[in-house]
Protein backbone atom coordinates (compact mmCIF):
# COMPACT_ATOMS: atom_id res chain seq x y z
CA UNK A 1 0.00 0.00 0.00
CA UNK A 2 1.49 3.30 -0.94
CA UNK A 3 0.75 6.82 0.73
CA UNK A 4 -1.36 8.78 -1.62
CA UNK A 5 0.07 12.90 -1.45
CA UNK A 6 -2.68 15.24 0.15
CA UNK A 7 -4.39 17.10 -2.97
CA UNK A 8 -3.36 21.11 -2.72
CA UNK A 9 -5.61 23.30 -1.09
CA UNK A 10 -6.07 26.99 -0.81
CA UNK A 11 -3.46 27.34 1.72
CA UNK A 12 -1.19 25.67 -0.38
CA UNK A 13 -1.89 27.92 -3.07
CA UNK A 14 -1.04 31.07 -1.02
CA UNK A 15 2.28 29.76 0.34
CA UNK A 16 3.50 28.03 -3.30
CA UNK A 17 2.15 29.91 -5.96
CA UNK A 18 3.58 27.06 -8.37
CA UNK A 19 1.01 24.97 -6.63
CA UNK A 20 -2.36 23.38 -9.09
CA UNK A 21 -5.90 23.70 -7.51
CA UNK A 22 -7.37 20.27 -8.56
CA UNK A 23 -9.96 20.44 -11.37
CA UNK A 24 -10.95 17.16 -11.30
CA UNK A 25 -10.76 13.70 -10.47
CA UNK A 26 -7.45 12.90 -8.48
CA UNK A 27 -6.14 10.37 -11.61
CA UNK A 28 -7.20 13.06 -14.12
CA UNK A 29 -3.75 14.03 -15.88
CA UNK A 30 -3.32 17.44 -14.69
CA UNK A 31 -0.37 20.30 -16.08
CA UNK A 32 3.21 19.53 -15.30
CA UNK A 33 4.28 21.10 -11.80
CA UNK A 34 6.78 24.30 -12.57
CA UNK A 35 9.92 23.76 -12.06
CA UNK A 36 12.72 25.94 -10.58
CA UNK A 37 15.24 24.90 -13.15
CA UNK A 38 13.18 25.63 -15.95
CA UNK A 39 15.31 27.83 -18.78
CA UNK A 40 13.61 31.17 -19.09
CA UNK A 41 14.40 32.51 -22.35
CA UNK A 42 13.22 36.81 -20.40
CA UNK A 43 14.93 39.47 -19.23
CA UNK A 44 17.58 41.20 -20.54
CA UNK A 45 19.22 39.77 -23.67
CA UNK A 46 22.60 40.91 -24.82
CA UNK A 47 22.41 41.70 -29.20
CA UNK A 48 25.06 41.60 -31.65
CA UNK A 49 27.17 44.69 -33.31
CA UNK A 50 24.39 46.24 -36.45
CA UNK A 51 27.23 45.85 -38.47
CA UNK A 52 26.90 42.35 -38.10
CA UNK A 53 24.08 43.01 -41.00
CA UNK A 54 26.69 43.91 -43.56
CA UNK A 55 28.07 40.02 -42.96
CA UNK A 56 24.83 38.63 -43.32
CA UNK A 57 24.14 40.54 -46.26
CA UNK A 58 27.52 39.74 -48.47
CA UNK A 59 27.41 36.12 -47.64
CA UNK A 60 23.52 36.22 -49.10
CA UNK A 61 24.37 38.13 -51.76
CA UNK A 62 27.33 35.05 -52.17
CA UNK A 63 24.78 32.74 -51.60
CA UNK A 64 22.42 34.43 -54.32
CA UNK A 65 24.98 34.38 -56.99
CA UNK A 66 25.98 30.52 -56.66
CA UNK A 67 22.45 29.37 -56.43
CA UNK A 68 21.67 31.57 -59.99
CA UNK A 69 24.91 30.22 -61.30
CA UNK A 70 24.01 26.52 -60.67
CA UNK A 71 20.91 27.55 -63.13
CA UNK A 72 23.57 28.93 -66.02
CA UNK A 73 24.54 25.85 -67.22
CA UNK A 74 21.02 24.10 -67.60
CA UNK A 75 20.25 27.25 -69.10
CA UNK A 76 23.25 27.08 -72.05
CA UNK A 77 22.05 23.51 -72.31
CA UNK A 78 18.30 25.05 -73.27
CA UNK A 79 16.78 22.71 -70.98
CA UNK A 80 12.93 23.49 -70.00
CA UNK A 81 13.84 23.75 -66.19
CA UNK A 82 16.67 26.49 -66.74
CA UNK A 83 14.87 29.51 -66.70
CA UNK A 84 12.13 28.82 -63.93
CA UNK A 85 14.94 27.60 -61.81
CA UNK A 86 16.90 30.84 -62.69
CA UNK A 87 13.83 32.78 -61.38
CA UNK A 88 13.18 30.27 -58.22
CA UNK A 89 16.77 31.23 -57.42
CA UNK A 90 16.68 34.57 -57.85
CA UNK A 91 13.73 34.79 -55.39
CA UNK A 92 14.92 32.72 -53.08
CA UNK A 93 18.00 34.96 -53.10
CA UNK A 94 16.21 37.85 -52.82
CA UNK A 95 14.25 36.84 -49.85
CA UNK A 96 17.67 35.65 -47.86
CA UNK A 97 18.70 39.22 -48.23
CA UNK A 98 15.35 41.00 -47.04
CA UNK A 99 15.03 38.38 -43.64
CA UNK A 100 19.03 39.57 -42.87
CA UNK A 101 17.36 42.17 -40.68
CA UNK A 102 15.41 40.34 -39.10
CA UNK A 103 17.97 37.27 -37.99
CA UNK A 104 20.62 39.60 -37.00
CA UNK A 105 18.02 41.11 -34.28
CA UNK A 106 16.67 37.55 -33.46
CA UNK A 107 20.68 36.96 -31.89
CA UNK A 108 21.15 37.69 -28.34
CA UNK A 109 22.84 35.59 -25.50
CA UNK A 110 22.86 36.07 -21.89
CA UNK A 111 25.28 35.15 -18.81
CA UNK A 112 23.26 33.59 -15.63
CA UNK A 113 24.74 32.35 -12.33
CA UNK A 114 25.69 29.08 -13.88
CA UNK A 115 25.60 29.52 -17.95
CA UNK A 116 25.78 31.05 -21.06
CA UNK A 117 22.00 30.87 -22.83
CA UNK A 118 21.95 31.58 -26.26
CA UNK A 119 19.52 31.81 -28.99
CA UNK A 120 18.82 33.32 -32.59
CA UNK A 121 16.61 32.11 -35.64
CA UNK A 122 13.26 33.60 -36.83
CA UNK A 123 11.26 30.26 -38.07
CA UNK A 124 13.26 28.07 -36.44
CA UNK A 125 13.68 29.42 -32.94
CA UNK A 126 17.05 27.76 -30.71
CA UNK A 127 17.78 28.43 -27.35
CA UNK A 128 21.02 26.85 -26.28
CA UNK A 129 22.23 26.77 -22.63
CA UNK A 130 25.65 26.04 -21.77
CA UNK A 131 27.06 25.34 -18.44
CA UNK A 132 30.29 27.05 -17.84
CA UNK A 133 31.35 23.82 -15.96
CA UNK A 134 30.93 22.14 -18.87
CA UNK A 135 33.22 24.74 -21.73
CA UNK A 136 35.88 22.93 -22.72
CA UNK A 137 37.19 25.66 -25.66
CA UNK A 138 36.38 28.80 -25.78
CA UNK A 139 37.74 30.06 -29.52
CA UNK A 140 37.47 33.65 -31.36
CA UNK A 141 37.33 33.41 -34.90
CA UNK A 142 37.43 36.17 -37.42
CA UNK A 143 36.20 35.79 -41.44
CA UNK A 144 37.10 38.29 -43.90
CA UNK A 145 34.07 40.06 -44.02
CA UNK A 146 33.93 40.05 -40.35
CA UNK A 147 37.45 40.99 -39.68
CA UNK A 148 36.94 44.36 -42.26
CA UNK A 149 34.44 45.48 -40.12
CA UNK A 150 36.34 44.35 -36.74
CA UNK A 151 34.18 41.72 -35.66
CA UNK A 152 34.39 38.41 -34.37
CA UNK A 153 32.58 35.18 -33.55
CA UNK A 154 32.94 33.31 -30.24
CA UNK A 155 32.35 29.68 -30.41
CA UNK A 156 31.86 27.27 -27.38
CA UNK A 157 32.73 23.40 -27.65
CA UNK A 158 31.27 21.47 -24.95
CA UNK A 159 31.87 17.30 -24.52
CA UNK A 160 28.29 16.69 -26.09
CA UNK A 161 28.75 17.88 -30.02
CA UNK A 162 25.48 18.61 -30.25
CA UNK A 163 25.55 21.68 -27.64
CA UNK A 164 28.84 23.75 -29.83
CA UNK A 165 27.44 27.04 -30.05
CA UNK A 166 28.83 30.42 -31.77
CA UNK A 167 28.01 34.12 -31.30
CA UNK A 168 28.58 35.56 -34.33
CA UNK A 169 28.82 39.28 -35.10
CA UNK A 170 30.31 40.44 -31.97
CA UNK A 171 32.49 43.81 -31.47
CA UNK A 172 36.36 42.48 -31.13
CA UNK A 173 36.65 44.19 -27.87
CA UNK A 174 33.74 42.12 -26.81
CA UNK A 175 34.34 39.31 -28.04
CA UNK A 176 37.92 39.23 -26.48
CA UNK A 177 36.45 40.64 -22.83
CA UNK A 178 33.38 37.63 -22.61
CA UNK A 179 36.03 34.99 -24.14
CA UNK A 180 38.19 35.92 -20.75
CA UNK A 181 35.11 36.02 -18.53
CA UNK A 182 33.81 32.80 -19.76
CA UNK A 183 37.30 30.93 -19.45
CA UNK A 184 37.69 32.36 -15.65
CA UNK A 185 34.19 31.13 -14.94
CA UNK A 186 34.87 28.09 -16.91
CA UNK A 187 37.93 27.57 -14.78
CA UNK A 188 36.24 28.21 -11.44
CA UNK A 189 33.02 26.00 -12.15
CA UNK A 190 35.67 22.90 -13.32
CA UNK A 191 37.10 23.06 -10.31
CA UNK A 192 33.86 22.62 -7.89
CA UNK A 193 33.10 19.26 -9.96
């Protein structure tokens, strides 16, 4: 025989404001308690340098011209397709370029007590949180584009491959201050394991 917990009541519900008033039968399937350790994606959220825009923009503009210049050949050739995949590309181009706006603003991370969370994408929305205890490399890399404008992307590798992150677009300075902060933390955190 197990002990059945005592259903909340209303002085549960003024000392734990987490806590569910019943709204039915006790084996109805209810909402999932809140938890404390739940990753809150509010509050203040730290963007990337504007001129991370002009990066976004030049690599579309790349990506616009091979995807139009796949089409060239099948075009030479006079196949039916050549055309109406010139055009498909050329849209598809042109919309890559319009969203850049929009994904650069969508980029933000923020530093917590115990990690780094980090998200960006418009349709596809990611949230990434990594544990500074868990950073094994903490590396600043610099593309052409980027490196004209003096910017720089921070990337995180972690033991699981699934969790490497990178914050693109961020001022040199920046980048170069958080990679410090995030290696002392890093440090400190490995050492309380």
């Amino acid at each position: 025989m197990s002990a059945v917990p005592p259903e909340p009541g209303p002085a549960d519900a003024v000392q734990n404001p987490d806590a569910v008033a019943p709204s039915g039968p006790a084996d109805a399937p209810g909402p999932a308690p809140a938890s404390s350790n739940r990753l809150t994606v509010d509050g203040e959220w730290r963007g990337v340098s504007p001129k991370y825009l002009g990066v976004e923009i030049v690599s579309s503009i790349i990506g616009l011209v091979v995807l139009c210049g796949i089409t060239v050949p099948f075009i030479l050739l006079g196949t039916w397709f050549g055309w109406p995949a010139l055009v498909l590309a050329f849209v598809i181009g042109v919309v890559t370029i319009a969203l850049a706006p929009r994904r650069v603003r969508s980029i933000g991370y923020r530093l917590r007590s115990d990690d780094l969370v980090f998200k960006r994408g418009i349709m596809f929305h990611r949230v990434v949180s990594v544990p500074y205890g868990r950073m094994q490399l903490i590396d600043i890399t610099r593309g052409p584009v980027s490196r004209a404008l003096g910017l720089a992307d921070l990337k995180f590798v972690t033991a699981a491959a699934s969790t490497g992150v990178s914050i693109p677009g961020l001022v040199d300075a920046e980048a170069t201050r958080l990679r410090d902060e995030l290696v002392s933390l890093a440090e400190s955190r490995r050492v309380g394991l």
